[in-house]
Protein backbone atom coordinates (compact mmCIF):
# COMPACT_ATOMS: atom_id res chain seq x y z
CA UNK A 1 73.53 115.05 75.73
CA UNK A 2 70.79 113.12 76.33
CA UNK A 3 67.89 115.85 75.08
CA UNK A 4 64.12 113.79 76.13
CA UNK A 5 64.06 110.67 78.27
CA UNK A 6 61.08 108.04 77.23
CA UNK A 7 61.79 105.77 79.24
CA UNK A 8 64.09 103.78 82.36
CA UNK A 9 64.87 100.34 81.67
CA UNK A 10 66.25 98.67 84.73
CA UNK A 11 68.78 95.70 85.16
CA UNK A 12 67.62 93.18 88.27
CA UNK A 13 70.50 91.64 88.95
CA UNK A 14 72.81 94.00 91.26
CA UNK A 15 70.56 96.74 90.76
CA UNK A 16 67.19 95.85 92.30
CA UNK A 17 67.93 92.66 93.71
CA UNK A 18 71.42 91.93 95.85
CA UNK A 19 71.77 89.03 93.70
CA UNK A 20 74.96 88.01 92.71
CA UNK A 21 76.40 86.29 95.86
CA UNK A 22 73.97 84.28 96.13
CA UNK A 23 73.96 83.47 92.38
CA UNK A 24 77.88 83.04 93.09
CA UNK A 25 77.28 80.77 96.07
CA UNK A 26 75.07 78.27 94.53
CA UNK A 27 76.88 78.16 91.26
CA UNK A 28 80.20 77.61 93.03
CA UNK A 29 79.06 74.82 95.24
CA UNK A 30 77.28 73.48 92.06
CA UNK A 31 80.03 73.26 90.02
CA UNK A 32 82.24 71.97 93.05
CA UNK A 33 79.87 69.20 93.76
CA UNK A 34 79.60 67.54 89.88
CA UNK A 35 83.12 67.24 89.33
CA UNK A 36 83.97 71.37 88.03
CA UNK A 37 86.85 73.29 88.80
CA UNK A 38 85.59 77.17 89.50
CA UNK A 39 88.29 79.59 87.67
CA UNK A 40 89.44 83.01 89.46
CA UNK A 41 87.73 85.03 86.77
CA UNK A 42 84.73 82.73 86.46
CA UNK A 43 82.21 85.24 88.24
CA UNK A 44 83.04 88.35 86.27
CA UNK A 45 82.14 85.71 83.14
CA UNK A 46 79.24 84.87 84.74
CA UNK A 47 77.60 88.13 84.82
CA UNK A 48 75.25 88.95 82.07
CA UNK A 49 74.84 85.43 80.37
CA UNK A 50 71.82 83.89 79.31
CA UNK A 51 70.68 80.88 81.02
CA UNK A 52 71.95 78.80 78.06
CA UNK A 53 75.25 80.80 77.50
CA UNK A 54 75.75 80.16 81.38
CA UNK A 55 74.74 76.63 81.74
CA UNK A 56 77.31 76.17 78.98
CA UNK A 57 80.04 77.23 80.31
CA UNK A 58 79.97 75.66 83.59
CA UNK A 59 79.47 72.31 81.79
CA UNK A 60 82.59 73.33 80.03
CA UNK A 61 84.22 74.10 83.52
CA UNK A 62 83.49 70.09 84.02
CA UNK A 63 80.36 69.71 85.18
CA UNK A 64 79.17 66.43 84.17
CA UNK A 65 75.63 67.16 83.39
CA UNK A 66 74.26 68.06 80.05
CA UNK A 67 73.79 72.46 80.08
CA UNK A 68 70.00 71.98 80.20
CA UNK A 69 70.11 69.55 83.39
CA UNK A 70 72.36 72.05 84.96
CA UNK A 71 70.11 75.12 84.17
CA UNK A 72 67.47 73.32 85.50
CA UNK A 73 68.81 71.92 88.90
CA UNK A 74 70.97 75.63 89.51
CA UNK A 75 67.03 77.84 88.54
CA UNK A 76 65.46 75.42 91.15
CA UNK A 77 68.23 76.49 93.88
CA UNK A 78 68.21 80.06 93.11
CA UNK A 79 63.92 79.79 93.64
CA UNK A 80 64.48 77.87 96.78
CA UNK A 81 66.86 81.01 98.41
CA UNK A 82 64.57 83.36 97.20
CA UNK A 83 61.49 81.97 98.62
CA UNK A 84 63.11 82.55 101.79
CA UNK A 85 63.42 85.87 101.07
CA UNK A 86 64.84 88.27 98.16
CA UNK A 87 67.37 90.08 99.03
CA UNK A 88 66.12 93.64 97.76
CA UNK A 89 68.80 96.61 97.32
CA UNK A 90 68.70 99.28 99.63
CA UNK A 91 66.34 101.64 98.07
CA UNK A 92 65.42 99.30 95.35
CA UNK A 93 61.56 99.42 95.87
CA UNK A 94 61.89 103.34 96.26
CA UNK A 95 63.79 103.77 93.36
CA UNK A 96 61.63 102.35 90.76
CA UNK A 97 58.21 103.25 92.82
CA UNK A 98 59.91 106.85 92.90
CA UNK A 99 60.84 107.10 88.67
CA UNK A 100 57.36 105.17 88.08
CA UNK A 101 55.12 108.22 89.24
CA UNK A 102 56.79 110.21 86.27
CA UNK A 103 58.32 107.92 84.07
CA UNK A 104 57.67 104.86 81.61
CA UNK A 105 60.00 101.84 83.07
CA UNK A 106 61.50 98.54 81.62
CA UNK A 107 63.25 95.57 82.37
CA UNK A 108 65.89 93.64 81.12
CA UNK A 109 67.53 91.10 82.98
CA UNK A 110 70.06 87.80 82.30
CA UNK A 111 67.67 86.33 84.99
CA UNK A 112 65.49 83.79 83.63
CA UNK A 113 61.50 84.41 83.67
CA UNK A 114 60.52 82.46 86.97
CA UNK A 115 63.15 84.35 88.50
CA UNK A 116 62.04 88.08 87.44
CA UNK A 117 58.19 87.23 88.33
CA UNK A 118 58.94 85.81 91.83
CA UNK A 119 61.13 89.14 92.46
CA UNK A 120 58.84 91.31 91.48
CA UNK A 121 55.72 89.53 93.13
CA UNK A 122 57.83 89.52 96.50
CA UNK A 123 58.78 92.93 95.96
CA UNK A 124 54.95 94.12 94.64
CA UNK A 125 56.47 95.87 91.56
CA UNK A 126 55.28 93.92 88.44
CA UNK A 127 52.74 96.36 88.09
CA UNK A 128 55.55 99.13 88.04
CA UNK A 129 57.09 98.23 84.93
CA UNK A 130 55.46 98.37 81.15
CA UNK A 131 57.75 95.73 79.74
CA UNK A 132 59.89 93.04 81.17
CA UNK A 133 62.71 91.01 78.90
CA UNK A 134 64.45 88.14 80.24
CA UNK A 135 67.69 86.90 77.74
CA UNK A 136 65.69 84.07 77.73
CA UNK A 137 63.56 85.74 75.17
CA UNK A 138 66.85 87.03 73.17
CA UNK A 139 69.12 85.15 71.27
CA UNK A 140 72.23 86.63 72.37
CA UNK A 141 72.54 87.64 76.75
CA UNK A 142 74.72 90.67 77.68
CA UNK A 143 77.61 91.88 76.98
CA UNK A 144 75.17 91.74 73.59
CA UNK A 145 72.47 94.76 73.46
CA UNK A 146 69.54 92.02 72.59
CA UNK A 147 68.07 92.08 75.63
CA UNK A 148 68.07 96.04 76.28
CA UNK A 149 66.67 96.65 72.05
CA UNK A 150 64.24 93.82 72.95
CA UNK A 151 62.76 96.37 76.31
CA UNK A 152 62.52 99.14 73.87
CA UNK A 153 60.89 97.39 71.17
CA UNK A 154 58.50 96.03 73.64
CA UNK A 155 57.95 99.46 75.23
CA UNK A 156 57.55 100.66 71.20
CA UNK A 157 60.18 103.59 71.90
CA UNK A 158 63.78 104.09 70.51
CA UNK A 159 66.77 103.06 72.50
CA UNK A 160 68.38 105.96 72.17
CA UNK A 161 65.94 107.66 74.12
CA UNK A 162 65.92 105.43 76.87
CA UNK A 163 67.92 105.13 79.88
CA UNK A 164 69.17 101.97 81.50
CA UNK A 165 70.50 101.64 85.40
CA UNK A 166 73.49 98.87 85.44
CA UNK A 167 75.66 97.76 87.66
CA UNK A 168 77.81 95.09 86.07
CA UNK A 169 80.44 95.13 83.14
CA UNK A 170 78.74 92.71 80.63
CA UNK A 171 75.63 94.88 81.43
CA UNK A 172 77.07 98.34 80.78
CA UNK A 173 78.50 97.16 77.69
CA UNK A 174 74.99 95.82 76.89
CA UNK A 175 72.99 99.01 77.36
CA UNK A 176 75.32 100.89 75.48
CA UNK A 177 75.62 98.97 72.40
CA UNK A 178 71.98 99.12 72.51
CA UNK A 179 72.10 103.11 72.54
CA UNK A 180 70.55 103.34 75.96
CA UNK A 181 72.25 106.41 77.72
CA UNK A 182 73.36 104.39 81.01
CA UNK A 183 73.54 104.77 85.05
CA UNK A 184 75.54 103.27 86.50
CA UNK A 185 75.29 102.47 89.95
CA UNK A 186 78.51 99.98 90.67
CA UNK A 187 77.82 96.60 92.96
CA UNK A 188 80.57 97.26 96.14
CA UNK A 189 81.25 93.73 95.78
CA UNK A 190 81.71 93.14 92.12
CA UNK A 191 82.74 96.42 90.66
CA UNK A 192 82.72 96.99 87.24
CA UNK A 193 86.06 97.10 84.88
CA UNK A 194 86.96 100.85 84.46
CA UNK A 195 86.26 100.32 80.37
CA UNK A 196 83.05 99.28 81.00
CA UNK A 197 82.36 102.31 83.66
CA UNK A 198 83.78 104.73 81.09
CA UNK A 199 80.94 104.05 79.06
CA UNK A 200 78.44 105.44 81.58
CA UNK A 201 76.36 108.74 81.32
CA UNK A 202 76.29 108.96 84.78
CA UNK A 203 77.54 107.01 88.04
CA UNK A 204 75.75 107.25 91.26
CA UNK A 205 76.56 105.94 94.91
CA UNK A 206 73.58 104.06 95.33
CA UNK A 207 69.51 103.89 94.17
CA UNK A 208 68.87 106.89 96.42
CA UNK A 209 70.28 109.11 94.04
CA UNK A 210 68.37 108.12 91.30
CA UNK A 211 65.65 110.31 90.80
CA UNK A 212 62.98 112.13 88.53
CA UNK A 213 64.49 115.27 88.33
CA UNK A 214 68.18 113.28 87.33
CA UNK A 215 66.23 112.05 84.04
CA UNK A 216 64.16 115.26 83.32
């Protein structure tokens, strides 16, 4: 039982931000288009890595580009889509304007820097959160907790008295090897393994159901 919360660290990906089919899209035609071959479970890999763990791997899936050229080229696409727009969860930018008025929040996302401050610019929630962590900044990107013990270090508070919201297998695992007591509020699209959900605290429907009172 989770006794005094400090703090809410958030995930981006699949949490705030509808991310992942775009971040499927533009990898898959990437990959397609210098020679890869995409794999059936390639997406659920995908999920949580670093920039370098994930630029890795799809130059091992036969991209012909060294990892850092394909980081680079992939980061510029993703920018490009979301300059046309970001596509924001339902009830993203209620959800963490709603927990902010009563509660210290975090992030820590597999997203790389450029991509967290353009989200939160577009969205008008930097000023929201106390401490942002890309896996960037880590040396190891979920399923590892470096990212989430990274937030709480940041926001000078033990993990295990924060809470993280997830969405994502690699991501659950993440929170809760870092001690975080974790939400999870599962993508429709790209549903979490049921080992991964069996780890949360709590599962909600969607980011309307995340409230104060849920964390008090």
């Amino acid at each position: 039982m989770l006794a005094v919360v400090r703090a809410c660290v958030f995930d981006l990906d699949g949490v705030l931000v509808d991310s992942e089919p775009v971040w499927e899209e533009v990898r898959r035609a990437f990959v397609a288009e210098h020679g890869g071959t995409w794999q059936p479970d390639t997406q659920s890999r995908l999920m949580g890595m670093s920039t370098a763990e994930w630029s890795a791997y799809l130059h091992e899936l036969g991209v012909r580009m060294p990892p850092a050229e394909i980081a680079r080229a992939v980061v510029e696409q993703m920018a490009a889509r979301y300059r046309d727009g970001v596509p924001l969860m339902p009830g993203a930018v209620q959800a963490v304007r709603r927990l902010a008025e009563r509660n210290t929040l975090g992030l820590a996302s597999s997203s790389p820097r450029t991509l967290i401050d353009v989200v939160l610019d577009a969205a008008d929630l930097k000023q929201c959160f106390a401490a942002t962590v890309s896996t960037e900044e880590v040396a190891r990107g979920k399923p590892a907790p470096d990212g989430y013990l990274e937030a709480a270090r940041r926001l000078d508070l033990d993990p295990r008295g924060c809470v993280a919201v997830e969405d994502s297998s690699n991501g659950l695992r993440s929170a809760h090897a870092a001690g975080m007591h974790v939400i999870a509020v599962p993508h429709p699209r790209y549903p979490p393994a049921p080992d991964a959900l069996a780890l949360a605290w709590r599962v909600l429907p969607n980011l309307d159901a995340l409230t104060p009172e849920l964390l008090s």
